[in-house]
Protein backbone atom coordinates (compact mmCIF):
# COMPACT_ATOMS: atom_id res chain seq x y z
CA UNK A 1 29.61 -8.13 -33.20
CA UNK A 2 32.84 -8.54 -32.31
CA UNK A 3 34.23 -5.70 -35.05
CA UNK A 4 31.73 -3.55 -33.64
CA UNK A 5 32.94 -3.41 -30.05
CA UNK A 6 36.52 -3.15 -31.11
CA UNK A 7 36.32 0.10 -33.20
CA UNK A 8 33.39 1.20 -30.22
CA UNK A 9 36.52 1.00 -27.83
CA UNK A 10 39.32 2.37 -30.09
CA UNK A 11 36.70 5.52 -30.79
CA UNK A 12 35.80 6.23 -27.47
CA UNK A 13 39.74 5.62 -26.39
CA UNK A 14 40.40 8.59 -29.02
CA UNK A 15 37.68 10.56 -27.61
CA UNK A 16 38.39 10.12 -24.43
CA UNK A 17 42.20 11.36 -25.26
CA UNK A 18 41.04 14.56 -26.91
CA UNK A 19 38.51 15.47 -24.48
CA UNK A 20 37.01 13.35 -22.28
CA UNK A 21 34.53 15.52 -19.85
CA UNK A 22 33.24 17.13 -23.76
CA UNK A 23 32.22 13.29 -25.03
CA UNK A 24 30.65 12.67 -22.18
CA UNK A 25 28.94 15.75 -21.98
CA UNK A 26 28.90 17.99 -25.13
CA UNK A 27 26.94 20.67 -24.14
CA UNK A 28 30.86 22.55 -23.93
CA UNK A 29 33.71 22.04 -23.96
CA UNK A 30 36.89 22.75 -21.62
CA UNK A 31 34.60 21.67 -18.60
CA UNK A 32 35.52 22.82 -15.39
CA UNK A 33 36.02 19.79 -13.39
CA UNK A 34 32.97 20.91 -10.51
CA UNK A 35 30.55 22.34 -13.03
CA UNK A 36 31.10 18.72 -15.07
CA UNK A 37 30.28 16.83 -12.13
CA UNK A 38 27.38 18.90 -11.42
CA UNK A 39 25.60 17.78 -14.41
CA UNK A 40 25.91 14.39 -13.24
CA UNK A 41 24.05 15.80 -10.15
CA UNK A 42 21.17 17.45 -12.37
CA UNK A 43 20.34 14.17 -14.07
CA UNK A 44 20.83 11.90 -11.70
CA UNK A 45 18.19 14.27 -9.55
CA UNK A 46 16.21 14.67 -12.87
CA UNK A 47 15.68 10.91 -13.90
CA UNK A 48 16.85 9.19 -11.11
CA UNK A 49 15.99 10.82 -7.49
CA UNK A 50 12.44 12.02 -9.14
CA UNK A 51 11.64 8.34 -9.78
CA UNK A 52 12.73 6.25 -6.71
CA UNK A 53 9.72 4.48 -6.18
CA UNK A 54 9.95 3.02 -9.65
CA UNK A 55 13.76 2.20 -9.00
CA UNK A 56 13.54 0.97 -5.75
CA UNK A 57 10.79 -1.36 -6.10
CA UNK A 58 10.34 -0.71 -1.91
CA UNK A 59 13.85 -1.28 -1.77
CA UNK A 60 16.57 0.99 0.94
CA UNK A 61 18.43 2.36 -1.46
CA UNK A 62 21.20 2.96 1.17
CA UNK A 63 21.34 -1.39 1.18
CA UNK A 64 21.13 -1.34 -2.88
CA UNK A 65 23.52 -2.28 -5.15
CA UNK A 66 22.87 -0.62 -8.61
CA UNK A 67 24.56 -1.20 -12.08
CA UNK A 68 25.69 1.67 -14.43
CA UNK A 69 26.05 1.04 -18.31
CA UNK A 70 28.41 3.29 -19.44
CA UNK A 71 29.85 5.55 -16.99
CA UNK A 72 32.37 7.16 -19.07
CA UNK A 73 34.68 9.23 -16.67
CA UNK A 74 31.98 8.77 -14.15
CA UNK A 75 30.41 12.01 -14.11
CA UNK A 76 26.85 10.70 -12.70
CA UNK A 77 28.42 7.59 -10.83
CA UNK A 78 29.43 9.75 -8.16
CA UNK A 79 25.98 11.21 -7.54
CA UNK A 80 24.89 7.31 -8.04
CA UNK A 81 27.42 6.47 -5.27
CA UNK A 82 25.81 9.24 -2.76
CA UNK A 83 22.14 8.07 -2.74
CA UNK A 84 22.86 4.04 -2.99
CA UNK A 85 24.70 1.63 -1.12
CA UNK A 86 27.13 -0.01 -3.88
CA UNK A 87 27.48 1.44 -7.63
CA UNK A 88 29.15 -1.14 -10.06
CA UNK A 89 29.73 1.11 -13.38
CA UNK A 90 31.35 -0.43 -16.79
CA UNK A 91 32.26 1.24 -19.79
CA UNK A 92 33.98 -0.12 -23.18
CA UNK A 93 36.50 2.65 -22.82
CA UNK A 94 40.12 2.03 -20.96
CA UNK A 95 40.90 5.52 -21.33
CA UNK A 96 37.14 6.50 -19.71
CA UNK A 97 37.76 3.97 -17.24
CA UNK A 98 41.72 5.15 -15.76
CA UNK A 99 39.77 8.53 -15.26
CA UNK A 100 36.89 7.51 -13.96
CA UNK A 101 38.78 5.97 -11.28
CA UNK A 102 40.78 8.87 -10.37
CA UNK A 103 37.77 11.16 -10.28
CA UNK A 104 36.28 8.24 -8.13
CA UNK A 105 39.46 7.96 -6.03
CA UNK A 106 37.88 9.12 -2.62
CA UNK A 107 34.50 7.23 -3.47
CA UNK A 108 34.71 4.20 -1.98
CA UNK A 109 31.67 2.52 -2.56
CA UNK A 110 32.05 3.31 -6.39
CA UNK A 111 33.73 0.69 -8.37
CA UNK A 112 34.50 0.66 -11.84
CA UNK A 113 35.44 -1.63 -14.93
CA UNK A 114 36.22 -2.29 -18.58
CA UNK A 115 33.76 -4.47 -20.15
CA UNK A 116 33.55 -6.06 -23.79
CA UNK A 117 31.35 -3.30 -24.87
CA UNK A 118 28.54 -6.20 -25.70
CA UNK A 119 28.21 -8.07 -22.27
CA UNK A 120 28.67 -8.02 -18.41
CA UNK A 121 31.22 -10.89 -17.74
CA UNK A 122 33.71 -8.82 -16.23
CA UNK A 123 31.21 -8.62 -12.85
CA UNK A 124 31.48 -12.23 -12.33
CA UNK A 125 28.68 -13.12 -10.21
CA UNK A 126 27.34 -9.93 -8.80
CA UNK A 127 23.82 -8.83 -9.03
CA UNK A 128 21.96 -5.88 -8.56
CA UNK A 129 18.59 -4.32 -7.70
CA UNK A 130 18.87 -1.95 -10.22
CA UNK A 131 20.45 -1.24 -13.43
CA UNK A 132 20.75 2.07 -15.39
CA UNK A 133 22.11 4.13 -18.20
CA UNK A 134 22.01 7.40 -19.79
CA UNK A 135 22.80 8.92 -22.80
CA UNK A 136 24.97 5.76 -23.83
CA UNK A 137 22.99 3.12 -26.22
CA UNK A 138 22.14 5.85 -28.36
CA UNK A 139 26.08 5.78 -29.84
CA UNK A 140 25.85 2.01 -30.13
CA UNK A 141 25.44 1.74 -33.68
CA UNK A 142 24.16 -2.70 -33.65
CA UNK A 143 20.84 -3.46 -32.72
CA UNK A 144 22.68 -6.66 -32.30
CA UNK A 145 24.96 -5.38 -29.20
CA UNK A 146 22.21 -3.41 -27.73
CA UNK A 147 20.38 -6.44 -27.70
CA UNK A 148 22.66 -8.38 -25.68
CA UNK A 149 23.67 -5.57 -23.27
CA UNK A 150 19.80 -6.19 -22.28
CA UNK A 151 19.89 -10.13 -22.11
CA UNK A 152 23.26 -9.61 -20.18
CA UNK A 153 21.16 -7.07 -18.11
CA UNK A 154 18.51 -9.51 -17.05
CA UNK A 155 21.11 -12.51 -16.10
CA UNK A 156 22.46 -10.34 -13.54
CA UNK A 157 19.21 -8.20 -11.95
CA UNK A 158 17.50 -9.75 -9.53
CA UNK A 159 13.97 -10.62 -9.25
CA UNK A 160 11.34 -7.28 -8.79
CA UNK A 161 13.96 -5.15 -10.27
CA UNK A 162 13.85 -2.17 -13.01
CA UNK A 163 16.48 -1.66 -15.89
CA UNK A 164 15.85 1.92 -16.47
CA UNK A 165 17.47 3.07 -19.63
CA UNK A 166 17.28 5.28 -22.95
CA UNK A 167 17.63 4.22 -26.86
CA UNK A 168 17.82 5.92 -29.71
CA UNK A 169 13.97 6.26 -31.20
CA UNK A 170 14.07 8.29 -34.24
CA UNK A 171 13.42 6.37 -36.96
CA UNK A 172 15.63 8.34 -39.50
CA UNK A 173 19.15 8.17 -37.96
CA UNK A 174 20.41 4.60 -38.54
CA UNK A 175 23.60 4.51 -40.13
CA UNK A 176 24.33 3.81 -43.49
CA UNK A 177 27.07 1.45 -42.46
CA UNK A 178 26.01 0.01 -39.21
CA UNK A 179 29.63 -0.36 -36.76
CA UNK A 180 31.25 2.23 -38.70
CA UNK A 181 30.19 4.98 -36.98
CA UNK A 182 29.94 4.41 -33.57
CA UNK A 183 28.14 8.53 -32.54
CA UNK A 184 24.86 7.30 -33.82
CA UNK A 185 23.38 4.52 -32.90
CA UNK A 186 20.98 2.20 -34.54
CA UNK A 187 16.93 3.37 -33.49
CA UNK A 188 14.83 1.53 -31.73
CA UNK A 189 10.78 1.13 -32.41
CA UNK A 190 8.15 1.08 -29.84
CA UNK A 191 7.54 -2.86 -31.35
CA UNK A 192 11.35 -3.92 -31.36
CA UNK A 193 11.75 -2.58 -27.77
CA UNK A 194 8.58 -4.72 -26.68
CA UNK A 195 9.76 -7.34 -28.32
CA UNK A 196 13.16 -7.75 -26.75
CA UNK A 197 11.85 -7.07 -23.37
CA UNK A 198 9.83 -9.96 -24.10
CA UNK A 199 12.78 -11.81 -25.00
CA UNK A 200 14.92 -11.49 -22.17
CA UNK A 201 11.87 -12.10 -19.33
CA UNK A 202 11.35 -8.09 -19.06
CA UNK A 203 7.72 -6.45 -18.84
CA UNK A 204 7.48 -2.98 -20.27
CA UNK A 205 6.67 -1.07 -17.42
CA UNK A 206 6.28 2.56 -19.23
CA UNK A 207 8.29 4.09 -22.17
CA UNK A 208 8.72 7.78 -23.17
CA UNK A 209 10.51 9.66 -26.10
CA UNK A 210 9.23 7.19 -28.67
CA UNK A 211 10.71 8.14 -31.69
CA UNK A 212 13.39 10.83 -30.46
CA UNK A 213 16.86 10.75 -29.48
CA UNK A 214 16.17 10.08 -25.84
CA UNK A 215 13.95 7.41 -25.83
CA UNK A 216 13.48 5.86 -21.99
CA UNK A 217 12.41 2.45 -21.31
CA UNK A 218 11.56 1.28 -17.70
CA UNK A 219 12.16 -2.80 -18.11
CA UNK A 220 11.31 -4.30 -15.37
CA UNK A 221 12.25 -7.95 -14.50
CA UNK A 222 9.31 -10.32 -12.40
């Protein structure tokens, strides 16, 4: 695991140095910095305002502190930042990470770190009332590391919580050499995603994408 998460960081360090707003968001690239940041707008609207009563579990979201896996240069953490109380993002990148902080600069209820790329010890003892990421486990190419970014997930979310995330679900698009390339991740079933909700004390609350690139999963902890 660990030679996974090494060459996951140096990749998204070299990405991040040749064109960080395009890795995060490939739809162009050459971003302008305010039409960037209003993509994190649309989805966070899209998949995150449109389903507040499954994220909030009844909760204020103003008095919320919420967990983002993979923030890159924190395109949607800002949005995250406007709408709840305290956003704790990590991502495996350093290079992500130094601009995510200057973009987050005047955000002060934003905060930002470099994890392992496998696990959440770098938050200490923090937990949250919500966890989330987008567009992120689908480049991590061990079922292995995915698997423990979930069990590392439900250590840290507190009790009536949701862990609202996406996969990669078609079935074709393993890698040959799984770590080596670390754009395509390693698919996840219907089955092997019930099965490690099971395993880290989740319930399967509702899926959708089964099977595709954007697979969502709504794991919620009891």
């Amino acid at each position: 695991m660990a030679d996974v998460t090494r060459k996951m960081r140096r990749d998204w360090d070299r990405r991040a140095r040749t064109d960080a707003m395009h890795f995060v968001n490939t739809a162009q690239t050459g971003w302008d910095e305010g039409e960037f940041f209003a993509t994190g707008e649309e989805n966070v609207r899209d998949h995150v305002l449109n389903d507040m009563p499954a994220i909030c579990q009844g909760r204020d979201p103003s008095r919320m502190r919420i967990l983002e896996i993979g923030c890159g240069v924190g395109r949607m953490t800002r949005s995250l930042a406007a709408t709840f109380g305290e956003v704790h993002a990590v991502d495996v990148s350093d290079e992500m990470v130094v601009r995510a902080k200057h973009f987050l600069r005047n955000t002060p209820n934003a905060h930002v770190y470099r994890n392992s790329g496998k696990d959440l010890n770098v938050l200490g003892d923090l937990d949250f009332d919500f966890a989330y990421s987008f567009i992120v486990f689908q480049h991590i190419p061990s079922r292995a590391v995915i698997d423990s970014y979930v069990g590392a997930v439900s250590r840290c979310l507190r009790k009536g919580s949701m862990f609202k995330f996406q996969v990669q679900g078609y079935q074709g698009s393993s890698p040959r050499n799984p770590g080596r390339d670390t754009w395509l991740g390693a698919s996840i079933s219907e089955s092997a995603a019930a099965t490690m909700a099971a395993r880290h004390g989740f319930e399967v609350r509702r899926s959708a994408g089964a099977g595709t690139q954007y697979f969502w999963l709504w794991f919620y902890k009891p």
